[in-house]
Protein backbone atom coordinates (compact mmCIF):
# COMPACT_ATOMS: atom_id res chain seq x y z
CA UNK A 1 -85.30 66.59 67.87
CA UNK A 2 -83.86 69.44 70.35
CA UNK A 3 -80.87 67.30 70.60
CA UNK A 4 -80.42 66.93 66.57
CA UNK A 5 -80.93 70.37 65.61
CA UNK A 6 -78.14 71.15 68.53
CA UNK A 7 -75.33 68.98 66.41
CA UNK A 8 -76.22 70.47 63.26
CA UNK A 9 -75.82 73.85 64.77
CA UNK A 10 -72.72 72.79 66.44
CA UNK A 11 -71.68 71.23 63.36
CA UNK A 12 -72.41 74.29 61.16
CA UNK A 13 -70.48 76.50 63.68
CA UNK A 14 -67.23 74.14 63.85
CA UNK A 15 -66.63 74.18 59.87
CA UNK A 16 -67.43 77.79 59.65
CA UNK A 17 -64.08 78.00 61.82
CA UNK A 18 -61.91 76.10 59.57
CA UNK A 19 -59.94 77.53 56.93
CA UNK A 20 -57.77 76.41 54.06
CA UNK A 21 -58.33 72.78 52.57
CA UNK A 22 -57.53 69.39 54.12
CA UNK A 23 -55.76 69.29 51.16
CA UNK A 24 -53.31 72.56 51.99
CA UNK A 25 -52.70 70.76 55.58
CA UNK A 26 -51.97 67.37 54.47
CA UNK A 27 -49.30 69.19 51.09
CA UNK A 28 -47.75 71.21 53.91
CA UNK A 29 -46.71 68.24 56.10
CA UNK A 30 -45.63 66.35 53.08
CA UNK A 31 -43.39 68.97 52.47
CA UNK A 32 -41.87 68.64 55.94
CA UNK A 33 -41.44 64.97 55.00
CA UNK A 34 -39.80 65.17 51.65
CA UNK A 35 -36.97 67.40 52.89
CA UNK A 36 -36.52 64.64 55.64
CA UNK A 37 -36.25 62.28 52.45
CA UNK A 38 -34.24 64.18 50.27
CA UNK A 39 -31.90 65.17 52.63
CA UNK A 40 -30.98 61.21 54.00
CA UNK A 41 -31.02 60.15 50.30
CA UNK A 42 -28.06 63.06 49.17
CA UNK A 43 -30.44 64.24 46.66
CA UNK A 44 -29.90 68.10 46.98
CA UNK A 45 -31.14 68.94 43.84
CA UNK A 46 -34.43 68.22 44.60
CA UNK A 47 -34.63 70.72 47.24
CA UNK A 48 -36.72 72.88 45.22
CA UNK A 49 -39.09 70.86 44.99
CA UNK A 50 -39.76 71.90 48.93
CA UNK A 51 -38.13 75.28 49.23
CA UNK A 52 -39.45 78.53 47.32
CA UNK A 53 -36.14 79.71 44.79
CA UNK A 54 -35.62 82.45 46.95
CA UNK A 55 -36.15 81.23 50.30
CA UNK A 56 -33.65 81.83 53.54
CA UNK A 57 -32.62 79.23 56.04
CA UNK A 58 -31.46 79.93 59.38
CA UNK A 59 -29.27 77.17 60.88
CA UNK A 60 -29.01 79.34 64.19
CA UNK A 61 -25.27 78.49 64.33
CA UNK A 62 -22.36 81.05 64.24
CA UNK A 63 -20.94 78.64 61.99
CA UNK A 64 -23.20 78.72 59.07
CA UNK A 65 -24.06 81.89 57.25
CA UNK A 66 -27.88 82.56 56.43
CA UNK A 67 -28.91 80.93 53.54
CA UNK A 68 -30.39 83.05 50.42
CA UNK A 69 -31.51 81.04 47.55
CA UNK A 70 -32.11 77.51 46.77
CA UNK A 71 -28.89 77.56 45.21
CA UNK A 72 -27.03 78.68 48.85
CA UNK A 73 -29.60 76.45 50.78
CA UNK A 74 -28.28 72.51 48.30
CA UNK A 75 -24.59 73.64 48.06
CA UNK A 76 -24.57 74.39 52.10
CA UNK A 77 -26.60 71.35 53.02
CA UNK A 78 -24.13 68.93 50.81
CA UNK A 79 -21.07 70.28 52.18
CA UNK A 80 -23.03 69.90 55.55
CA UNK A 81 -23.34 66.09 55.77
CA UNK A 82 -21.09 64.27 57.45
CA UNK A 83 -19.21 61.72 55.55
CA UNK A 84 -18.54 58.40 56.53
CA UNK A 85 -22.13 58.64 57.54
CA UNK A 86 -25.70 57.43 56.61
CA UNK A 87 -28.69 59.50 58.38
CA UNK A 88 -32.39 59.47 59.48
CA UNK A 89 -34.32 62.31 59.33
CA UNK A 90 -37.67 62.53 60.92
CA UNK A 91 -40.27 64.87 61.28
CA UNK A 92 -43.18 64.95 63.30
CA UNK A 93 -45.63 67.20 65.66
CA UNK A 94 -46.95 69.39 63.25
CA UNK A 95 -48.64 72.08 64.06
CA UNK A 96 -49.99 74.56 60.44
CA UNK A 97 -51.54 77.93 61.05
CA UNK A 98 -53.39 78.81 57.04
CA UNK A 99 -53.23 82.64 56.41
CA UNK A 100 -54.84 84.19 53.30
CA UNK A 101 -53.64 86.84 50.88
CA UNK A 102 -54.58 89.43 53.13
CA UNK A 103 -53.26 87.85 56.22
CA UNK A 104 -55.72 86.58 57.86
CA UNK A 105 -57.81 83.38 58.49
CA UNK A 106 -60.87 84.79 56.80
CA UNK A 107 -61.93 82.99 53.53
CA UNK A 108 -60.50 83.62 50.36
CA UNK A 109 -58.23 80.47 50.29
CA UNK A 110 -54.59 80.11 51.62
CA UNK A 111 -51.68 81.46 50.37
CA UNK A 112 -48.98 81.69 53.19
CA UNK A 113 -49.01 79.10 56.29
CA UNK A 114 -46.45 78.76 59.58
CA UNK A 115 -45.74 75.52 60.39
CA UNK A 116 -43.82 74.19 63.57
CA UNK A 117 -42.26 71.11 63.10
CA UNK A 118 -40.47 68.96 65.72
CA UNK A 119 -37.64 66.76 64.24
CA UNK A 120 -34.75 64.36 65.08
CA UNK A 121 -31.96 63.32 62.60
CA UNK A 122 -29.93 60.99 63.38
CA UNK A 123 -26.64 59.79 61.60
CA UNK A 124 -24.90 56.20 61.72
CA UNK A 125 -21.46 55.70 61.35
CA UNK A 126 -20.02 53.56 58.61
CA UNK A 127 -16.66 52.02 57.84
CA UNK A 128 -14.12 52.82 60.40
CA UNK A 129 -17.05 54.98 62.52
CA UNK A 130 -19.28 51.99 62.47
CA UNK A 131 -20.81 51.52 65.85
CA UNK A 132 -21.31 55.56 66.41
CA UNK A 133 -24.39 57.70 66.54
CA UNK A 134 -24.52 61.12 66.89
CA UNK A 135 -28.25 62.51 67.17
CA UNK A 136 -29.68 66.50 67.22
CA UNK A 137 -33.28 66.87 68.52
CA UNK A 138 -35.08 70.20 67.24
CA UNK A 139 -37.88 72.02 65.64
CA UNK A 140 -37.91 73.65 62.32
CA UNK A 141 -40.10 77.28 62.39
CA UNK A 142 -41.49 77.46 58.53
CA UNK A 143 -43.20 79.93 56.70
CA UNK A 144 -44.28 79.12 53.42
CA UNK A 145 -45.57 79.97 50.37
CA UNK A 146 -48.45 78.65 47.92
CA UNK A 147 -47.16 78.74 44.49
CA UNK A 148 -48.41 77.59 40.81
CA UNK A 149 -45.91 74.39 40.57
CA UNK A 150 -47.66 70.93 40.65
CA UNK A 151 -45.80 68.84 43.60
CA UNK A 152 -47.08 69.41 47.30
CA UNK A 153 -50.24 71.41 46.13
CA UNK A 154 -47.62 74.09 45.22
CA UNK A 155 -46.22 75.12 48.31
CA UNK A 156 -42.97 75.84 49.64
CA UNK A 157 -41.04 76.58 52.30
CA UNK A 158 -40.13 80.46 52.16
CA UNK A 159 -38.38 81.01 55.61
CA UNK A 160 -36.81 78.25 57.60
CA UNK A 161 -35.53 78.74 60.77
CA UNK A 162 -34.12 75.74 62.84
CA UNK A 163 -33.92 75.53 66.29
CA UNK A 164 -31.72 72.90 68.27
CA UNK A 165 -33.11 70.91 71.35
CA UNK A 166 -30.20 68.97 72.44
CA UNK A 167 -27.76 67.18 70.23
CA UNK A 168 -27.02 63.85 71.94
CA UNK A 169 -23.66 60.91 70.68
């Protein structure tokens, strides 16, 4: 009996320490995953279906401006893929931190997150670069934003800053 009541305390005490829905977890990585999707199918447009309308991306690259806008972040992100190329994108290694409207992890629901993401895209040559593979290892650094719009629970990603690993050919 000693050892039953124990759980159920232990129990009680472990979900008093959660916060935010399974559901806001799981929307978030799916979110992570669609831009991986959208990005290796060309379909720009439907970036805003993962990134907030006024949301800034930093490619951490002297070469490419911050992005403000969904607008900036589709035209820069077309221009940026490489032609005479097909990709993979992955993501993977999540790791979501729920705040609420206040800030904190307190109750109250979620409304902003962080997420850490690690990812790999990879692109394939085709036609006269058939046979070459140029890969870039990295993380994305996410903040994002629960919003009212039906896909992914509503959120989206409000800051994005990408970090580089390695890049390997």
């Amino acid at each position: 009996m000693r050892c039953l009541l124990f759980h159920l305390s232990l129990l009680l005490f472990c979900s008093s320490l959660s916060f935010g829905s399974p559901d806001d977890y799981q929307n978030i990585e799916k979110v992570a995953s669609q831009y991986s999707i959208i990005i290796d199918k060309l379909d720009f447009s439907a970036l805003d279906t993962v990134f907030a309308s006024n949301a800034t991306f930093n490619f951490n690259n002297p070469k490419v401006p911050l992005l403000h806008g969904i607008e900036a972040i589709e035209k820069t992100l077309a221009a940026l893929a490489p032609p005479g190329t097909v990709s993979q994108h992955t993501v993977s290694t999540h790791s979501i931190d729920l705040f609420g409207a206040n800030g904190k992890t307190d109750g109250g629901g979620a409304s902003t997150a962080r997420a850490l993401s690690y990812t790999v895209a990879t692109y394939f040559g085709t036609g006269n670069l058939t046979g070459q593979v140029l890969t870039y290892y990295g993380k994305f650094d996410d903040t994002l934003v629960k919003t009212s719009l039906p896909e992914n629970g509503g959120w989206r990603i409000d800051t994005r800053t990408l970090g580089f690993f390695v890049s390997a050919e």
